[in-house]
Protein backbone atom coordinates (compact mmCIF):
# COMPACT_ATOMS: atom_id res chain seq x y z
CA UNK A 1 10.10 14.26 -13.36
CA UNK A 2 6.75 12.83 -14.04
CA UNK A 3 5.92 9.55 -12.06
CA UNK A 4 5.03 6.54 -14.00
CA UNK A 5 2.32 4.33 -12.62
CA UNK A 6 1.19 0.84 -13.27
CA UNK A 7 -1.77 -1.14 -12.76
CA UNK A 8 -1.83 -3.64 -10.15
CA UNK A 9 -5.34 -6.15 -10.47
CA UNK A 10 -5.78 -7.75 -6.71
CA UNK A 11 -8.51 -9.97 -6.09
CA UNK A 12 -9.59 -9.74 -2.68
CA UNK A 13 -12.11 -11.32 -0.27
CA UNK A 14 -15.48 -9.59 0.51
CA UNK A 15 -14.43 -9.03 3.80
CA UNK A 16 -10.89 -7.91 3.45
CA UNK A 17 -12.70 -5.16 0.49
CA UNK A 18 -15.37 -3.88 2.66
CA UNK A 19 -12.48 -3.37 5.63
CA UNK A 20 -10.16 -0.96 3.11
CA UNK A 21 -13.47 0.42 1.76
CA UNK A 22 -14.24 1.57 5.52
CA UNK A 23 -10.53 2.58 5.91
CA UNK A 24 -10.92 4.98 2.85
CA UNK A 25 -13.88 5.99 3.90
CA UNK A 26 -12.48 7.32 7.22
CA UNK A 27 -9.25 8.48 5.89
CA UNK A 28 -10.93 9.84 2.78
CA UNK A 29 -8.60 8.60 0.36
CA UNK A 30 -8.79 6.93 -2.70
CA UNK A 31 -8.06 2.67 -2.04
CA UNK A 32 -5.24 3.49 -4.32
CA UNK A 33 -3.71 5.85 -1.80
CA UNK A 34 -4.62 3.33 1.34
CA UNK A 35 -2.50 0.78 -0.74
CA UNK A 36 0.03 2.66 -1.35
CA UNK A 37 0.82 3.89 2.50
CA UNK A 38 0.32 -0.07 3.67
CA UNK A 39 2.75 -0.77 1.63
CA UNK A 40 5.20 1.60 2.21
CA UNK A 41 4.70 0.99 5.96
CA UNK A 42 5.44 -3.08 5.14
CA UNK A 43 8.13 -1.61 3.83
CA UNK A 44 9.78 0.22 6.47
CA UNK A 45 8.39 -2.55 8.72
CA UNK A 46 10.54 -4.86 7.32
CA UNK A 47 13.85 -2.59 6.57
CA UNK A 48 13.79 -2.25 10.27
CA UNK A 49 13.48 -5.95 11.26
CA UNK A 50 15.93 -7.44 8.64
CA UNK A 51 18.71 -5.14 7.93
CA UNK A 52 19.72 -6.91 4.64
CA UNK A 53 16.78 -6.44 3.21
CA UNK A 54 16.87 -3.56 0.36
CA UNK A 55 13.20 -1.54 -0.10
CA UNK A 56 12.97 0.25 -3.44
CA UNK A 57 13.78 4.06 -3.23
CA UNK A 58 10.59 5.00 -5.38
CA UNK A 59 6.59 4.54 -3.91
């Protein structure tokens, strides 16, 4: 099953952009990728420190 993406338009500070462009830069990965695991790791994050809360299945 293919996976469906959407676009997501951020607007971020200077600073905040040139910290995740150094982050890809040292992970090699796309900012799309480095995104992606942050948020999944929010994710699990907050699973663990609020039991009720549901996380989507899919990232």
């Amino acid at each position: 099953m293919k996976k469906r993406k959407k676009n997501l338009h951020v607007l971020l500070d200077q600073e905040v952009y040139e910290k995740l462009r150094h982050i890809t830069f040292y992970e090699r990965n796309t900012i799309s990728d480095v995104v992606r695991r942050l948020i999944v790791e929010y994710l699990e994050e907050k699973a663990l420190a609020e039991p009720d809360f549901v996380a989507p299945h899919r990232l």
